[in-house]
Protein backbone atom coordinates (compact mmCIF):
# COMPACT_ATOMS: atom_id res chain seq x y z
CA UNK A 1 68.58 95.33 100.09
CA UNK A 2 67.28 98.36 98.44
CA UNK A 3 66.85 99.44 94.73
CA UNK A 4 67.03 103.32 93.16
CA UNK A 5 66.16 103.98 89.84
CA UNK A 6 68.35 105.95 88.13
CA UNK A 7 66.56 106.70 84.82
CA UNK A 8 63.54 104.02 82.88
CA UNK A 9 66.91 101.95 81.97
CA UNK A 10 69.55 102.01 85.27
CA UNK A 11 69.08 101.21 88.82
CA UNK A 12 71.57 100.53 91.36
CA UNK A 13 70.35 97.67 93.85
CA UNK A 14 72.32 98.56 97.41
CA UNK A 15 72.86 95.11 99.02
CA UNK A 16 73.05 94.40 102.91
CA UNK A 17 75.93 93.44 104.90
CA UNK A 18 74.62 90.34 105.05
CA UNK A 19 72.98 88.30 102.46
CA UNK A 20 72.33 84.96 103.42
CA UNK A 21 70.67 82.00 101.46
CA UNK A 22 67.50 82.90 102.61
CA UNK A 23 67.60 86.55 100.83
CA UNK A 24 68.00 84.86 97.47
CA UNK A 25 64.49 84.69 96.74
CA UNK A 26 63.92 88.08 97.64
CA UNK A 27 66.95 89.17 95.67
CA UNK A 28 65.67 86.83 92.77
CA UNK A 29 62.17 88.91 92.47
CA UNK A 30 63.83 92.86 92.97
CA UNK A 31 65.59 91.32 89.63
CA UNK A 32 62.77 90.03 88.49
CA UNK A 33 60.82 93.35 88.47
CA UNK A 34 63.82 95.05 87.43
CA UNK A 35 63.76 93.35 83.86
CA UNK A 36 60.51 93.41 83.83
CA UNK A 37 60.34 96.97 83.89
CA UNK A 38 63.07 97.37 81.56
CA UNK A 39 66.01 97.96 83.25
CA UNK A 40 69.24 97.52 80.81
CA UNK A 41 72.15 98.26 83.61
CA UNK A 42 71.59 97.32 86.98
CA UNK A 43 74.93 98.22 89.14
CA UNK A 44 74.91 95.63 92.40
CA UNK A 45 76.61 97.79 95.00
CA UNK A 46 78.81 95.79 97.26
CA UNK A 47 79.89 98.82 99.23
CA UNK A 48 78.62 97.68 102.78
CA UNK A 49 78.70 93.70 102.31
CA UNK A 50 80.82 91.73 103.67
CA UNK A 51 79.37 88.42 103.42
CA UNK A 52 77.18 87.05 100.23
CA UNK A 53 75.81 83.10 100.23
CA UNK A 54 76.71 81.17 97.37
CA UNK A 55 72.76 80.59 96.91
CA UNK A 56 72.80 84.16 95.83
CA UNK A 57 74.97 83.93 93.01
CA UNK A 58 72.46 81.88 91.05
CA UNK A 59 69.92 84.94 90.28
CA UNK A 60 72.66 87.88 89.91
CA UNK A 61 74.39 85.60 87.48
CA UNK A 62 71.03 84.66 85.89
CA UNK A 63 69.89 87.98 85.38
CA UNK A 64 73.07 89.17 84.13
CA UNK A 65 72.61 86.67 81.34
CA UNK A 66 68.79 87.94 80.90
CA UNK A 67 70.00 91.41 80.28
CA UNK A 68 72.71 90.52 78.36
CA UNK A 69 70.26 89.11 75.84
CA UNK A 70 68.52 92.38 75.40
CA UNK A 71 71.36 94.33 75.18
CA UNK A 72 71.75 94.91 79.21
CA UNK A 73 74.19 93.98 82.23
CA UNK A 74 74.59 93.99 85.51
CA UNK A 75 77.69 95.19 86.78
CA UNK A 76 79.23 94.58 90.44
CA UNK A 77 80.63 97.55 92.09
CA UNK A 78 82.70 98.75 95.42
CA UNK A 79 83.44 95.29 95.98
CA UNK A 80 85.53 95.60 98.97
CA UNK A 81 85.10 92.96 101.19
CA UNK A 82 88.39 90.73 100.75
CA UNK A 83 86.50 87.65 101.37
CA UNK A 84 84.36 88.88 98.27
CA UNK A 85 86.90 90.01 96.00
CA UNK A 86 88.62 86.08 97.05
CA UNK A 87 85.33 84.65 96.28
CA UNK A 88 84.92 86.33 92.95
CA UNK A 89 88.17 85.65 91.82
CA UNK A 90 87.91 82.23 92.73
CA UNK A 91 84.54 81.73 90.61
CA UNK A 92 86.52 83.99 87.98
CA UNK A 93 83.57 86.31 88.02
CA UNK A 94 86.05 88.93 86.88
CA UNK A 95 85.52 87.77 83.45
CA UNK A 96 81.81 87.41 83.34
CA UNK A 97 80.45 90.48 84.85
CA UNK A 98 81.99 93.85 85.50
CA UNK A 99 83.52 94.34 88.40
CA UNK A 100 84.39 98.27 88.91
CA UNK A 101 84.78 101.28 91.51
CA UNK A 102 82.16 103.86 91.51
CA UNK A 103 81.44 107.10 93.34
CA UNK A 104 78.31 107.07 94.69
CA UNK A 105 78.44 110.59 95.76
């Protein structure tokens, strides 16, 4: 998992191919410090992953709320993975957080 800071209000947060249950602490504090820094738009790249525990879910969706509050999102992007785009569409994600392509390059 690694963050890059767009501007004082966007980063992008590049996850891993992999995150398990036990990266949702560690995803739950990058988040954390996100807000807290005053992030408004943080775009959760799903380029490389192709697997993302449930136990995850918890802080992306909580911090999507959090920045929704003041005016903020996150947004999921280059979700490509078709056991992610099943498992979003099963949780009907696609109707709570943005869900988009996005050129990276």
């Amino acid at each position: 998992m690694r963050t890059e800071k767009i501007d004082a209000q966007t980063a992008f947060l590049h996850l891993a191919r992999k995150v398990e249950a036990e990266d949702a602490t560690a995803l739950k504090k990058v988040l954390h410090g996100l807000y807290e820094d005053g992030t408004k738009l943080v775009q959760v790249n799903f380029a490389e992953t192709e697997r993302l525990h449930k136990a995850c879910l918890g802080p992306l969706l909580l911090y999507h709320k959090k920045l929704q509050d003041r005016g903020g999102e996150i947004k999921f992007i280059n979700v490509a993975a078709p056991y992610l785009k099943h498992l979003f569409a099963m949780l009907n994600l696609y109707s709570v957080i943005s869900i988009e392509e996005v050129d990276l390059n």
